[in-house]
PDB file of N, CA and C in Angstrom:
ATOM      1  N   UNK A   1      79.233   6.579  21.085  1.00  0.00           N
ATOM      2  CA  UNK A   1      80.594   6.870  20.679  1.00  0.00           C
ATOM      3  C   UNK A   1      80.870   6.231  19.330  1.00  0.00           C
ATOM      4  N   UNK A   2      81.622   6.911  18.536  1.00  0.00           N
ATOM      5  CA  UNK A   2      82.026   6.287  17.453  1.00  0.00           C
ATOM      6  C   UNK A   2      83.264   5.322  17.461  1.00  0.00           C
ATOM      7  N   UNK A   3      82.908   4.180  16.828  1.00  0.00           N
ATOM      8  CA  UNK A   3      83.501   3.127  16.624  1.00  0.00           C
ATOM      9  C   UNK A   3      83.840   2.997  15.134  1.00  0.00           C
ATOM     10  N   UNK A   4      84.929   2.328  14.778  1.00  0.00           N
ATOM     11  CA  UNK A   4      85.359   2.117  13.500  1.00  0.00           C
ATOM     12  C   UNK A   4      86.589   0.834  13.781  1.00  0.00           C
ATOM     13  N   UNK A   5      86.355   0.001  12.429  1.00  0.00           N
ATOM     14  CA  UNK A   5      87.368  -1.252  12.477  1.00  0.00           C
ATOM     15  C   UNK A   5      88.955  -0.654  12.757  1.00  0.00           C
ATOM     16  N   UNK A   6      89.604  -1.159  12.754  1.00  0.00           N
ATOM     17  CA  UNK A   6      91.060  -0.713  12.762  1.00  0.00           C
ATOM     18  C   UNK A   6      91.143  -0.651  11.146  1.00  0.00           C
ATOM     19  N   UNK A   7      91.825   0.404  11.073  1.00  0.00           N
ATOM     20  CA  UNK A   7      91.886   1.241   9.629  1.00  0.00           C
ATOM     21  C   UNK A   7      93.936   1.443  10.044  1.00  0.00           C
ATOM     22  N   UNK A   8      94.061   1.664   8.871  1.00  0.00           N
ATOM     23  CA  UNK A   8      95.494   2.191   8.929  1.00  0.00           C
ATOM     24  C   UNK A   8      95.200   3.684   7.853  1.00  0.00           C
ATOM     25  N   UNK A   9      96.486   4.794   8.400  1.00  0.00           N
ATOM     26  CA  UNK A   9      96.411   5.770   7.979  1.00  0.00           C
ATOM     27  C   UNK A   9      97.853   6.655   7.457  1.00  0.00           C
ATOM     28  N   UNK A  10      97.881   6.851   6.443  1.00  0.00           N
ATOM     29  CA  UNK A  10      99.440   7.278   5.742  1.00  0.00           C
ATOM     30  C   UNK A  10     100.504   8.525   7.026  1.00  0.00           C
ATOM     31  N   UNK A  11     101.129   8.153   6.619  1.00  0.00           N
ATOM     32  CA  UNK A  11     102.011   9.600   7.786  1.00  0.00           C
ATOM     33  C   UNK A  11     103.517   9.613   6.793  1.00  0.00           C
ATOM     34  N   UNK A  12     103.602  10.932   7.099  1.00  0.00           N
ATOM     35  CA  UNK A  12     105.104  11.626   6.247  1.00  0.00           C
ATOM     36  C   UNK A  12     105.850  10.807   6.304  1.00  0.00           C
ATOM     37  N   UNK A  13     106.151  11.339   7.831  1.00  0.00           N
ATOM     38  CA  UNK A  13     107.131  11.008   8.629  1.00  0.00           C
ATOM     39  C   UNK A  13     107.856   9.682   8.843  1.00  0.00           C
ATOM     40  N   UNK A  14     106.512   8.196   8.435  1.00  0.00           N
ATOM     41  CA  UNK A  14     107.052   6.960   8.539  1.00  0.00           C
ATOM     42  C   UNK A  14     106.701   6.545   7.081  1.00  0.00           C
ATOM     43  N   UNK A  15     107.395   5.509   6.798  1.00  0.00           N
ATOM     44  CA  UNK A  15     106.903   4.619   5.374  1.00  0.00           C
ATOM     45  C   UNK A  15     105.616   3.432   5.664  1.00  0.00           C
ATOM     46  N   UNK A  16     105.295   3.901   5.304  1.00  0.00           N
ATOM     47  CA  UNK A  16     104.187   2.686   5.167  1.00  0.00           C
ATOM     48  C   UNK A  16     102.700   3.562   6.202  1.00  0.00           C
ATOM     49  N   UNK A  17     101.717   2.399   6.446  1.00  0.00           N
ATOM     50  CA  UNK A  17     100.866   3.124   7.310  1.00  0.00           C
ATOM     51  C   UNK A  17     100.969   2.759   8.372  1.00  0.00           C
ATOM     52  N   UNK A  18      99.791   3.856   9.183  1.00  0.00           N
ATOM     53  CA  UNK A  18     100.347   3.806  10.488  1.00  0.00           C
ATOM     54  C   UNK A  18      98.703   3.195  10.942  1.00  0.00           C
ATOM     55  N   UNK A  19      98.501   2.370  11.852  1.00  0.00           N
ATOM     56  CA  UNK A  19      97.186   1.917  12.417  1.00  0.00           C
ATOM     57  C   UNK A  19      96.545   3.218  13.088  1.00  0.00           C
ATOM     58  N   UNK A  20      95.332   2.983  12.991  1.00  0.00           N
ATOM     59  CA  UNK A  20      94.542   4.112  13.677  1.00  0.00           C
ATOM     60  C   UNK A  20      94.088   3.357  14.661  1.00  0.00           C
ATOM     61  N   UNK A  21      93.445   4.276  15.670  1.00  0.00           N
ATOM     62  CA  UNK A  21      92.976   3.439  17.217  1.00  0.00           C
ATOM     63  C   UNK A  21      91.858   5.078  17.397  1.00  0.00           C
ATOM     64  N   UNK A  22      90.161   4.357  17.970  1.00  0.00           N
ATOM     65  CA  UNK A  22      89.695   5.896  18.012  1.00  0.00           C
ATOM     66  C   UNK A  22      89.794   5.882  19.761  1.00  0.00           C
ATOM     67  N   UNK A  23      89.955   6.913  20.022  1.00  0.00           N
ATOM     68  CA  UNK A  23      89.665   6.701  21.889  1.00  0.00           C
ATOM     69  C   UNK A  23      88.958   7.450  22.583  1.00  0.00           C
ATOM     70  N   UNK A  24      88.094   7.706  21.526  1.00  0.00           N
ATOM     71  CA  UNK A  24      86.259   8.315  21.985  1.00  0.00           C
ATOM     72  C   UNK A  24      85.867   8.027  22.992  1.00  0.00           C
ATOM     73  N   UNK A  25      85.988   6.321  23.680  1.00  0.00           N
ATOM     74  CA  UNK A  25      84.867   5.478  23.917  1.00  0.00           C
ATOM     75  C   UNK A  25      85.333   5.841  25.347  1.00  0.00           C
ATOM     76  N   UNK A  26      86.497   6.490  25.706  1.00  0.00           N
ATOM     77  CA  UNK A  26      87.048   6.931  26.880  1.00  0.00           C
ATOM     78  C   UNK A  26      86.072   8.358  27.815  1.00  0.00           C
ATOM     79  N   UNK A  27      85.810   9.422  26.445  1.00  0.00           N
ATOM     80  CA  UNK A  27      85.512  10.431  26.792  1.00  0.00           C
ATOM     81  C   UNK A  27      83.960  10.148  27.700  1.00  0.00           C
ATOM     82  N   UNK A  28      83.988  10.407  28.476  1.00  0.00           N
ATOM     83  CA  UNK A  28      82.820   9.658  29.588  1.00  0.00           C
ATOM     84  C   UNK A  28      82.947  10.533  30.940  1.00  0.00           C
ATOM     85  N   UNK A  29      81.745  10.958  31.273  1.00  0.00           N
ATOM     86  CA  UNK A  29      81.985  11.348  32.651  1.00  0.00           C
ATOM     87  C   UNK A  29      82.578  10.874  33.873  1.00  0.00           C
ATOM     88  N   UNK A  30      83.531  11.378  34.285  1.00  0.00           N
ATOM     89  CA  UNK A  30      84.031  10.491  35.432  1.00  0.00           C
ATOM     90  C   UNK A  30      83.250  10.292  36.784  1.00  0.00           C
ATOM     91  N   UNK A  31      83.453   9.136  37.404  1.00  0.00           N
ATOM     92  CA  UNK A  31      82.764   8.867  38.705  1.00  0.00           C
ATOM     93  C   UNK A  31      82.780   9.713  39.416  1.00  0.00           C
ATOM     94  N   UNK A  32      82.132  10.192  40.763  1.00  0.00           N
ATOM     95  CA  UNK A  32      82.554  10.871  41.914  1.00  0.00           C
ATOM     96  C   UNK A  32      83.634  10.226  42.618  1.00  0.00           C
ATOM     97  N   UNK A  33      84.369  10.794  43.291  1.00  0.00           N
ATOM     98  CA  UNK A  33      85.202  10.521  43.939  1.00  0.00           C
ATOM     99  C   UNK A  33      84.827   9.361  45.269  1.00  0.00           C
ATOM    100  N   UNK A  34      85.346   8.124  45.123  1.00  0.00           N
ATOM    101  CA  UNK A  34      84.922   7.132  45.947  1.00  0.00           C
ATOM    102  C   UNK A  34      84.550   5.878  45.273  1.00  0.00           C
ATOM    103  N   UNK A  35      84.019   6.168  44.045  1.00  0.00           N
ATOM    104  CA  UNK A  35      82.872   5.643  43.490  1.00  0.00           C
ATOM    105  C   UNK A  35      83.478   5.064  42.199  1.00  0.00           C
ATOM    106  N   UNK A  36      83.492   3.474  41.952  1.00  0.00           N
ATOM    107  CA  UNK A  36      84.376   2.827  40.744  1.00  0.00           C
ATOM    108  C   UNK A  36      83.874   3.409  39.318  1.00  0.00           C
ATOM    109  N   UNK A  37      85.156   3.221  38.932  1.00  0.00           N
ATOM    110  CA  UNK A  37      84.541   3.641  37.243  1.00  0.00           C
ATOM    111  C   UNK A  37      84.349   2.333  36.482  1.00  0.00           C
ATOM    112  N   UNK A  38      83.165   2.728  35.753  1.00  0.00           N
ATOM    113  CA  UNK A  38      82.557   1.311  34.757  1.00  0.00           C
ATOM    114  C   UNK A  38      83.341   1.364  33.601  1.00  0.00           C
ATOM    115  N   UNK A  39      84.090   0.230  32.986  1.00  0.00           N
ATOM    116  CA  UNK A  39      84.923  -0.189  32.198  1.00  0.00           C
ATOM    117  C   UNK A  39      83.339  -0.706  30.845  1.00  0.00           C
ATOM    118  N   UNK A  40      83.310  -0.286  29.928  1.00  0.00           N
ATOM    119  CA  UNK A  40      82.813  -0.334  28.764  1.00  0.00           C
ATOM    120  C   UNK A  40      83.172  -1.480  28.183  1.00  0.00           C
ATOM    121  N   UNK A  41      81.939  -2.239  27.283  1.00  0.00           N
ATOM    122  CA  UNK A  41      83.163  -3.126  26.497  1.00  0.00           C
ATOM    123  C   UNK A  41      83.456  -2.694  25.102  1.00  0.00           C
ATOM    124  N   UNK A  42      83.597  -1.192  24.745  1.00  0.00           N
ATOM    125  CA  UNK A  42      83.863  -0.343  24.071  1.00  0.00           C
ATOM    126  C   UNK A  42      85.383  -0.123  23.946  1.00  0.00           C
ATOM    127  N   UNK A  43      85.453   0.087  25.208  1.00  0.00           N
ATOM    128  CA  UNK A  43      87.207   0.550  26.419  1.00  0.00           C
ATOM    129  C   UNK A  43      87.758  -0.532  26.021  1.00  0.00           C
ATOM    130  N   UNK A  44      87.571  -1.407  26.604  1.00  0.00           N
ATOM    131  CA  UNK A  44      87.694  -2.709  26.502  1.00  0.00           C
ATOM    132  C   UNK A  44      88.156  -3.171  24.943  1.00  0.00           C
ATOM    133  N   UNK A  45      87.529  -3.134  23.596  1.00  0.00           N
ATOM    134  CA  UNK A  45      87.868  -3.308  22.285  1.00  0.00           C
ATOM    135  C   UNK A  45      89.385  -2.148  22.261  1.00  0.00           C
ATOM    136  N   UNK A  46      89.088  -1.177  22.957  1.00  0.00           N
ATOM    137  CA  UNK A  46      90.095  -0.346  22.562  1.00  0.00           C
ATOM    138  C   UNK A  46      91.096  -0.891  23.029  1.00  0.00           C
ATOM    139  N   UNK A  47      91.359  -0.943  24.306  1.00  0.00           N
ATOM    140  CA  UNK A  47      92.697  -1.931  25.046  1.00  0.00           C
ATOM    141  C   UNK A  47      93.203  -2.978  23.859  1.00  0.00           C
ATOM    142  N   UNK A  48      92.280  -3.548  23.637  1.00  0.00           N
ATOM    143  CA  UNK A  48      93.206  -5.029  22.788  1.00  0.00           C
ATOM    144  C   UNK A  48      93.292  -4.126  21.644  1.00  0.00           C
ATOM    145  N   UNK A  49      92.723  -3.424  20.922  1.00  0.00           N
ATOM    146  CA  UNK A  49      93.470  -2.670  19.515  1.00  0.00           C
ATOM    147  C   UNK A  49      94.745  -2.223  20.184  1.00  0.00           C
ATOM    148  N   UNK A  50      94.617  -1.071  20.806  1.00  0.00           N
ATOM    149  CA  UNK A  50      95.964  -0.713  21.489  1.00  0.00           C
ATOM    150  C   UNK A  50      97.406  -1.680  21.751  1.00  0.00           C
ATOM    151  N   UNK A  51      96.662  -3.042  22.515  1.00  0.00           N
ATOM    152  CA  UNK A  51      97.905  -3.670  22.781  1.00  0.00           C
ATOM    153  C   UNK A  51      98.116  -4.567  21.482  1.00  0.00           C
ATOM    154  N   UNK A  52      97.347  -4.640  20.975  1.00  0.00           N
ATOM    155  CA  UNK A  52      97.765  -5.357  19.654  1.00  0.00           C
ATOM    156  C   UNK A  52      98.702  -4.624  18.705  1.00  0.00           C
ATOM    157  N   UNK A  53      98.225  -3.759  18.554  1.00  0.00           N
ATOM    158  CA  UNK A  53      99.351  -2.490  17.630  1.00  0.00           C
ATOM    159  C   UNK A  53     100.539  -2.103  17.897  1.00  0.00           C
ATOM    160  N   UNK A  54     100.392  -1.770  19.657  1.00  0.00           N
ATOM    161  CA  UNK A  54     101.786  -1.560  20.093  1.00  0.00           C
ATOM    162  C   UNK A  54     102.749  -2.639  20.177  1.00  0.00           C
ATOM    163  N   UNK A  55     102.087  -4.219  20.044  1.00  0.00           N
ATOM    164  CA  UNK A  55     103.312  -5.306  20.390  1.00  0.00           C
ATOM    165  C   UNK A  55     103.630  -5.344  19.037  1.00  0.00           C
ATOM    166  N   UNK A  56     102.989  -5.067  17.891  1.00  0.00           N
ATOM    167  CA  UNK A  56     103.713  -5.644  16.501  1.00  0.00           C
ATOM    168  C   UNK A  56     103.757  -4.500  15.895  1.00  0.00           C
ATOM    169  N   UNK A  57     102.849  -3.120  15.895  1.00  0.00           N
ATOM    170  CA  UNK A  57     103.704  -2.063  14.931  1.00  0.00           C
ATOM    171  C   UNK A  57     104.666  -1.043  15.943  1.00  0.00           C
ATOM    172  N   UNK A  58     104.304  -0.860  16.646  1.00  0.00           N
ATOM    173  CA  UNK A  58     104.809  -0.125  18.190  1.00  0.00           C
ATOM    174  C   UNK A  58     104.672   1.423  17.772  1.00  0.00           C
ATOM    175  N   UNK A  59     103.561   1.437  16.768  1.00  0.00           N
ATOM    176  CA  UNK A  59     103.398   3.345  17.026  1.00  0.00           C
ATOM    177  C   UNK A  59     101.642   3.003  16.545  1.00  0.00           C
ATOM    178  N   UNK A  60     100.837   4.135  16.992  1.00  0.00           N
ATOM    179  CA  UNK A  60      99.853   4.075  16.830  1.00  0.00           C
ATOM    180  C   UNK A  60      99.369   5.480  16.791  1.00  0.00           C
ATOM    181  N   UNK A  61      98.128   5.941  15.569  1.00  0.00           N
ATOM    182  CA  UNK A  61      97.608   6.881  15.592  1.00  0.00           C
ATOM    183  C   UNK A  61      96.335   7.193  16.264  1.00  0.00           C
ATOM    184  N   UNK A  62      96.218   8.437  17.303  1.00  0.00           N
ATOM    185  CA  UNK A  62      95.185   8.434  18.378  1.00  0.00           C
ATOM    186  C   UNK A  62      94.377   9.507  18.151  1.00  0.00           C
ATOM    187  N   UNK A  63      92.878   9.209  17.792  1.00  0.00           N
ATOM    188  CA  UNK A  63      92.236  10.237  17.589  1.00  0.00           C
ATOM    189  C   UNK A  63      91.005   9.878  18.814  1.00  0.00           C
ATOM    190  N   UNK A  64      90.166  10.958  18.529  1.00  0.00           N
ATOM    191  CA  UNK A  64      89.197  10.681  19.371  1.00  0.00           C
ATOM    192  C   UNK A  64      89.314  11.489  20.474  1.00  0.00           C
ATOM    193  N   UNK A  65      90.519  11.711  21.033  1.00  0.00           N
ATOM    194  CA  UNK A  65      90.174  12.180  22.216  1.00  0.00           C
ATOM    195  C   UNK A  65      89.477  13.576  22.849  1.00  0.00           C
ATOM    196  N   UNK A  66      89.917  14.345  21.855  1.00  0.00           N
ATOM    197  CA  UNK A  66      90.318  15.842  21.987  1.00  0.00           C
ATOM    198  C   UNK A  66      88.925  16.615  20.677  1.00  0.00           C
ATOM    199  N   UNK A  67      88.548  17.789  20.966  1.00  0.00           N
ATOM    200  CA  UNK A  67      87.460  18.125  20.228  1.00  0.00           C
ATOM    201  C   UNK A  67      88.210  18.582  19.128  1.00  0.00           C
ATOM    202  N   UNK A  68      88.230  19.346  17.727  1.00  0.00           N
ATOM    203  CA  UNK A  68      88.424  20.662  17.602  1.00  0.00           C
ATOM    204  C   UNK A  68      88.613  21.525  17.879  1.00  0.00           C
ATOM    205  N   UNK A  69      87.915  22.162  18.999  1.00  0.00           N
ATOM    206  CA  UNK A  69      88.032  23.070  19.076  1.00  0.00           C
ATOM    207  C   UNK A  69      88.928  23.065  20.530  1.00  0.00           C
ATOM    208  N   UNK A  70      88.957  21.756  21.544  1.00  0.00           N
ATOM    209  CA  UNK A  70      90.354  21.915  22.609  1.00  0.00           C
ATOM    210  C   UNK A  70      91.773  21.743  21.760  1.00  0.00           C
ATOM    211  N   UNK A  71      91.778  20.965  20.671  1.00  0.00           N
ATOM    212  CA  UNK A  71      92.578  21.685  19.709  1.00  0.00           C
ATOM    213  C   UNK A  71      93.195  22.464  19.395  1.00  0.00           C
ATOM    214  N   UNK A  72      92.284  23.482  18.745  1.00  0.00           N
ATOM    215  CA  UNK A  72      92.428  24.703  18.454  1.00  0.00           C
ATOM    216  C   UNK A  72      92.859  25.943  19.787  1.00  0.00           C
ATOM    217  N   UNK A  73      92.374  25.599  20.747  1.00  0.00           N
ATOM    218  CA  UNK A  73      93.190  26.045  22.244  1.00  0.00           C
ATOM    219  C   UNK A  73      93.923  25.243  22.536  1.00  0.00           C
ATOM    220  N   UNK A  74      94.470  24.927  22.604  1.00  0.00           N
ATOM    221  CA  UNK A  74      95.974  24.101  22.722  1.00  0.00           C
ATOM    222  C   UNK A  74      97.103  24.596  21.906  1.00  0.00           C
ATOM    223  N   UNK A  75      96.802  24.566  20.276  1.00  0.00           N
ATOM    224  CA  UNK A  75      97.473  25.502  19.738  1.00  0.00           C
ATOM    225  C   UNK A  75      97.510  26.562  19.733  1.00  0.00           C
ATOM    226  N   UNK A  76      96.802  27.328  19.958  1.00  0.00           N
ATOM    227  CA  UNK A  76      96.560  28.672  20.578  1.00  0.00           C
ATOM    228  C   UNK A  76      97.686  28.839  21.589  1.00  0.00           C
ATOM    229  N   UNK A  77      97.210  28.378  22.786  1.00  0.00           N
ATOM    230  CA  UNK A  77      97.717  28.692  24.052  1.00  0.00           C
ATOM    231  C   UNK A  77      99.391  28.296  23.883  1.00  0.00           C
ATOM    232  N   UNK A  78      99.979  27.605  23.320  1.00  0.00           N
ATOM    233  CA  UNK A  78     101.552  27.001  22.552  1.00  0.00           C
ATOM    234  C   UNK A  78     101.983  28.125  22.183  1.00  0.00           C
ATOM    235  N   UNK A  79     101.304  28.579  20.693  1.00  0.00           N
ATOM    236  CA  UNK A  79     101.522  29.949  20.216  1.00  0.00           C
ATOM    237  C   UNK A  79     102.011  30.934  21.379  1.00  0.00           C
ATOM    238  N   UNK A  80     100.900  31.256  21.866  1.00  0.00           N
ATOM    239  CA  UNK A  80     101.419  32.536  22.830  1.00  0.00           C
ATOM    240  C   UNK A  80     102.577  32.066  23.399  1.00  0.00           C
ATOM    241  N   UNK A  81     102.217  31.193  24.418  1.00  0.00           N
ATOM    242  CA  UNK A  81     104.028  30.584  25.173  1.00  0.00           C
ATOM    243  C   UNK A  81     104.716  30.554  24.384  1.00  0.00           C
ATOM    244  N   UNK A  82     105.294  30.360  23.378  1.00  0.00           N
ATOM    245  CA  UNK A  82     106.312  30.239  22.510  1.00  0.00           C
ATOM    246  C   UNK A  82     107.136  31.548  21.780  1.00  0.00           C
ATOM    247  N   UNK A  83     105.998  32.206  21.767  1.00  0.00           N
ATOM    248  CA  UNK A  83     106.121  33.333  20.772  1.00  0.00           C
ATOM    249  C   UNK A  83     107.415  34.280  21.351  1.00  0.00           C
ATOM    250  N   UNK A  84     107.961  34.811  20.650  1.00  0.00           N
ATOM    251  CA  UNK A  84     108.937  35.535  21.302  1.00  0.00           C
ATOM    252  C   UNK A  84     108.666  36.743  22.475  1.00  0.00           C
ATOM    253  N   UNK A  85     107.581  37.206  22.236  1.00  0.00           N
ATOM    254  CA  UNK A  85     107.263  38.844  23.053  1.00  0.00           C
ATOM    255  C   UNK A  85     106.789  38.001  24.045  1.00  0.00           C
ATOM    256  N   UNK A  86     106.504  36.868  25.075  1.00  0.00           N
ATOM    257  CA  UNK A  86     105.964  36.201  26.163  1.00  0.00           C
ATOM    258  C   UNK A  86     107.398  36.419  26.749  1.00  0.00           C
ATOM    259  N   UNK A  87     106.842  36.909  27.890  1.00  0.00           N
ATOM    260  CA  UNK A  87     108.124  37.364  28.897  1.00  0.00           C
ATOM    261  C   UNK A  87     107.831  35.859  29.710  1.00  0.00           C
ATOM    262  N   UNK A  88     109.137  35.003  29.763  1.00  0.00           N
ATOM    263  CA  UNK A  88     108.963  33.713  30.592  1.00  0.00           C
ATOM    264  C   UNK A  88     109.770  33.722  32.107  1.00  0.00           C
ATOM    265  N   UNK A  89     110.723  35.092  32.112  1.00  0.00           N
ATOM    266  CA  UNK A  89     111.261  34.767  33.326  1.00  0.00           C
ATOM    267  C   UNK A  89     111.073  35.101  34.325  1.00  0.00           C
ATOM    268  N   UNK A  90     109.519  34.876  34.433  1.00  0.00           N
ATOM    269  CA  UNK A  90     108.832  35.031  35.996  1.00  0.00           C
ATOM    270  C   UNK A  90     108.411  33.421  36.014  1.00  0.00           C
ATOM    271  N   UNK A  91     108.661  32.180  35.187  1.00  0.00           N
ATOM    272  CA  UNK A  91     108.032  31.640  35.238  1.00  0.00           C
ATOM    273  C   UNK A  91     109.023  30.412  36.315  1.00  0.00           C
ATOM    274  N   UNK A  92     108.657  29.275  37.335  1.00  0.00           N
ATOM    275  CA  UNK A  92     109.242  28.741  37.846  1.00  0.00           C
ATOM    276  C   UNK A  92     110.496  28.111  36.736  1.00  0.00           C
ATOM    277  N   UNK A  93     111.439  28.025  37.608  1.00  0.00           N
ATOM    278  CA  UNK A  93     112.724  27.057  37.274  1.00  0.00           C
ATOM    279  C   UNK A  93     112.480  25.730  37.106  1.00  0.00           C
ATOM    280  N   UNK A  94     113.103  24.852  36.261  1.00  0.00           N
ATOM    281  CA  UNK A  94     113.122  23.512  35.886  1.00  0.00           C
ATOM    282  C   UNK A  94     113.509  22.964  37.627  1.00  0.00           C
ATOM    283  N   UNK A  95     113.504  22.290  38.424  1.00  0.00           N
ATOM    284  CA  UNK A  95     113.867  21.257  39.005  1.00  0.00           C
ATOM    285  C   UNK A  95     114.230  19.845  38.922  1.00  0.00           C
ATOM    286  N   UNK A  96     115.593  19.878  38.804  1.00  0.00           N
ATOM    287  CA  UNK A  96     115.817  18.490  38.462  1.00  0.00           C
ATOM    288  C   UNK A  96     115.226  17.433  39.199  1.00  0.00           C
ATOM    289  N   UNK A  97     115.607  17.635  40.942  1.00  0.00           N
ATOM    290  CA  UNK A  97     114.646  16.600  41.728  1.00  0.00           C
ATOM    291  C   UNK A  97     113.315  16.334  41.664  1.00  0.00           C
ATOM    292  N   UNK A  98     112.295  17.307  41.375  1.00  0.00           N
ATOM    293  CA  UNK A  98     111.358  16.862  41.066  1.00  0.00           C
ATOM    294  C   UNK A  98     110.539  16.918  39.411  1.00  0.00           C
ATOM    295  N   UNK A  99     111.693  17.533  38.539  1.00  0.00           N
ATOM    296  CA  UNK A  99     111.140  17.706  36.633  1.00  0.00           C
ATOM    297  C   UNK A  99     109.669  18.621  37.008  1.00  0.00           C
ATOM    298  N   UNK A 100     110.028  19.349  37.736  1.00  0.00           N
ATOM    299  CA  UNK A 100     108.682  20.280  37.614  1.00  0.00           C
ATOM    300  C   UNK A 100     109.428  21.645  36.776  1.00  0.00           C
ATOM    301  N   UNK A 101     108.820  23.035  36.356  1.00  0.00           N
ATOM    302  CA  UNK A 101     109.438  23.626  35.992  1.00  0.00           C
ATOM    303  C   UNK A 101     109.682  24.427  34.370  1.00  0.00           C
ATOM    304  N   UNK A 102     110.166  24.926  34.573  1.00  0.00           N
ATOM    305  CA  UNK A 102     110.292  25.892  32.756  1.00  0.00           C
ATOM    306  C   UNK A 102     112.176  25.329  32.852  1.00  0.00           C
ATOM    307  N   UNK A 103     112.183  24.878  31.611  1.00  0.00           N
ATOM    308  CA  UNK A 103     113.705  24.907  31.619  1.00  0.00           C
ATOM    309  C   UNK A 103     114.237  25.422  30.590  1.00  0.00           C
ATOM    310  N   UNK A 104     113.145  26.652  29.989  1.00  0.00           N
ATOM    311  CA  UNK A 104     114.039  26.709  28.621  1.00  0.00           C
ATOM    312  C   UNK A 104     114.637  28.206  28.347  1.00  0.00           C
TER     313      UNK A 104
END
């Protein structure tokens, strides 16, 4: 997995930079069911970047997780839902008691 020091990285939206955090070291096959998951001391570096960033800058930039190309389907799949010609009102109702739901 790729590792990199804590870097900071510019954003519009805020002044100044924003810390980067990679969270590669996550992407790992998961256990079978029953069966503990092994904590990395990869994971582990990441946790203390994480909690370090969030107690003194309290926003953090997260890469790593996601490919390109689940990405690129993600935005995809947004697109369509969003788009105006997606007929949504077959789709379930918002529920307040349980926030499950389409509410829009």
């Amino acid at each position: 997995a790729e590792t990199r020091p804590l870097t900071k990285k510019s954003c519009l939206a805020m002044e100044g930079p924003v810390p980067e955090v990679n969270f590669s070291p996550f992407c790992v096959e998961l256990p079978l069911p029953g069966q503990p998951m092994k904590v990395t001391e990869e994971q582990l570096e990441v946790g203390k970047q994480l909690h370090e960033i969030l107690t003194t800058h309290g926003f953090v930039y997260a890469f790593g997780l996601l490919s390109p190309q689940e990405i690129a389907e993600v935005f995809s799949g947004s697109r369509t839902f969003f788009s105006p010609a997606t007929d949504r009102s077959t789709l379930p109702r918002l529920t307040p008691q349980t926030n499950v739901g389409y509410g829009g």
